[in-house]
Protein backbone atom coordinates (compact mmCIF):
# COMPACT_ATOMS: atom_id res chain seq x y z
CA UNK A 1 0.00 0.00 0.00
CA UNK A 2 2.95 1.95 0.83
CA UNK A 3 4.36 1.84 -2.83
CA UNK A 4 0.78 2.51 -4.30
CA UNK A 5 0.62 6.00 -2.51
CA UNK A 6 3.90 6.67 -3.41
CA UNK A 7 3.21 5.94 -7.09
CA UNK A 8 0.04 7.99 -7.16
CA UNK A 9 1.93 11.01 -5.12
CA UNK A 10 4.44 10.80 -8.02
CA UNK A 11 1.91 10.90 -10.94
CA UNK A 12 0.06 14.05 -9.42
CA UNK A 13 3.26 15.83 -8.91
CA UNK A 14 4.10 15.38 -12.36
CA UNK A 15 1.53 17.45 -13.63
CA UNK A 16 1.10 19.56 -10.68
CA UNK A 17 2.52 22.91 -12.44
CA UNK A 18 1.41 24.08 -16.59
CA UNK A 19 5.02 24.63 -18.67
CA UNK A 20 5.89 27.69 -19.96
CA UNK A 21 6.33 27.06 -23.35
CA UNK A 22 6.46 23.98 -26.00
CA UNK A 23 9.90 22.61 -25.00
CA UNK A 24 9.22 22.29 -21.39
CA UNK A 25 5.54 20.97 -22.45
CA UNK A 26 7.71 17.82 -24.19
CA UNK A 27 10.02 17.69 -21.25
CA UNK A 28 6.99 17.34 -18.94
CA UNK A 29 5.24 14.51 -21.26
CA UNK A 30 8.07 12.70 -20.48
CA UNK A 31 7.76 12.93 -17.18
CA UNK A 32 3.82 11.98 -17.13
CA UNK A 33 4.82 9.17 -19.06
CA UNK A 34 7.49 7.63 -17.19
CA UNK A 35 4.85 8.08 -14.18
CA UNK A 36 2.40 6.47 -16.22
CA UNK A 37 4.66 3.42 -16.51
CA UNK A 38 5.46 3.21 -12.60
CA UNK A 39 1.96 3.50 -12.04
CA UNK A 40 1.12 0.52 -14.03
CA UNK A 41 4.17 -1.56 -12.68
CA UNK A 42 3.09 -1.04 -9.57
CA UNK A 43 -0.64 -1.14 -9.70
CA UNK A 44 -1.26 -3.68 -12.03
CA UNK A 45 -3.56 -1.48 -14.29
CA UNK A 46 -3.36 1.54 -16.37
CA UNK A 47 -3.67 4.97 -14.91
CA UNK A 48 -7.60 5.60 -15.73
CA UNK A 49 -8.61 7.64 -19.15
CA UNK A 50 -9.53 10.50 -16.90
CA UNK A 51 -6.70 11.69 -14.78
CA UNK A 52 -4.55 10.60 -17.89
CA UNK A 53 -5.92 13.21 -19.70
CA UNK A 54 -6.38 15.67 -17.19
CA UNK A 55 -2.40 14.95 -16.57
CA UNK A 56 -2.08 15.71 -20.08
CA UNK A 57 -3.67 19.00 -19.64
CA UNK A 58 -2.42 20.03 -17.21
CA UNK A 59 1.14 20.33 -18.26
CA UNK A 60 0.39 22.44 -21.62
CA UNK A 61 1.55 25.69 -21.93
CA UNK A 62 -0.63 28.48 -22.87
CA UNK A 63 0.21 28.04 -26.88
CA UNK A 64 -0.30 24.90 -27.31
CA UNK A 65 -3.51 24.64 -25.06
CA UNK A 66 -4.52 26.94 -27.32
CA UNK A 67 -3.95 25.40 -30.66
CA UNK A 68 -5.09 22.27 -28.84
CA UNK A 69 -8.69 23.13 -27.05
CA UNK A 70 -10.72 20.65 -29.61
CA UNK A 71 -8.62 17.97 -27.92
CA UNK A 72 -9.50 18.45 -24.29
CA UNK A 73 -12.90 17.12 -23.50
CA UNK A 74 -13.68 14.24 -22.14
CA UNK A 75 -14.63 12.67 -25.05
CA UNK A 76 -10.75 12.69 -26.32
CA UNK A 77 -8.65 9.58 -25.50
CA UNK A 78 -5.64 10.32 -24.37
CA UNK A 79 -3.45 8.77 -26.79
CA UNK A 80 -4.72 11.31 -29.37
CA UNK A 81 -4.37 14.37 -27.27
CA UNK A 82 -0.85 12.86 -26.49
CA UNK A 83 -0.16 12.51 -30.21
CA UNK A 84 -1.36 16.08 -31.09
CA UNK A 85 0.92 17.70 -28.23
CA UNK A 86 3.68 15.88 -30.04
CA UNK A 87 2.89 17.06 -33.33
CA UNK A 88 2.10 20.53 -32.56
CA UNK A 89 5.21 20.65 -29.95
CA UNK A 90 7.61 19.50 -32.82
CA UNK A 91 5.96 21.94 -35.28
CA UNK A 92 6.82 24.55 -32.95
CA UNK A 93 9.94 23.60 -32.60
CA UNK A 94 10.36 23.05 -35.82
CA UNK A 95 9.16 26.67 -36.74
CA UNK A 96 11.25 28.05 -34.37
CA UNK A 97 14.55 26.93 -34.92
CA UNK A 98 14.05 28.19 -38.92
CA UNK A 99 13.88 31.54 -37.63
């Protein structure tokens, strides 16, 4: 029980705080993800839909939350939001670096 409360602790901290901007938005998926794989070590199951999603949320920065609203609600799985924070975080990136 001790580990499980540990585990959870760790998930919510990881996407306790929104990033500033799209680099520290990848950064932080990383981190939710590598939670996301204790959590099912440990647990035995996958972190729900929900708080995977709300995770996801909560680490995006104020650009790409913005250029991603049609992928918050609930009706979004959470692979695809994860997939479009990729794709619009390496756009970004992407866009700025050919500046």
């Amino acid at each position: 029980a001790g580990r499980q409360g540990a585990v959870m602790n760790q998930f919510t901290a990881s996407h306790s705080k929104p990033t500033r901007n799209t680099n520290e938005t990848k950064a932080k998926l990383i981190e939710v993800d590598n939670a996301n794989k204790q959590w099912l070590e440990v647990m035995g199951e996958d972190v729900p839909e929900q708080m995977l999603r709300t995770a996801y949320v909560g680490i995006l920065d104020p650009l790409t939350r913005q250029h991603l609203t049609n992928y918050q609600g609930k009706d979004t799985k959470p692979e695809s939001l994860k997939r479009e924070i990729l794709r619009f975080g390496n756009s970004a990136f992407a866009d700025s670096n050919a500046m």
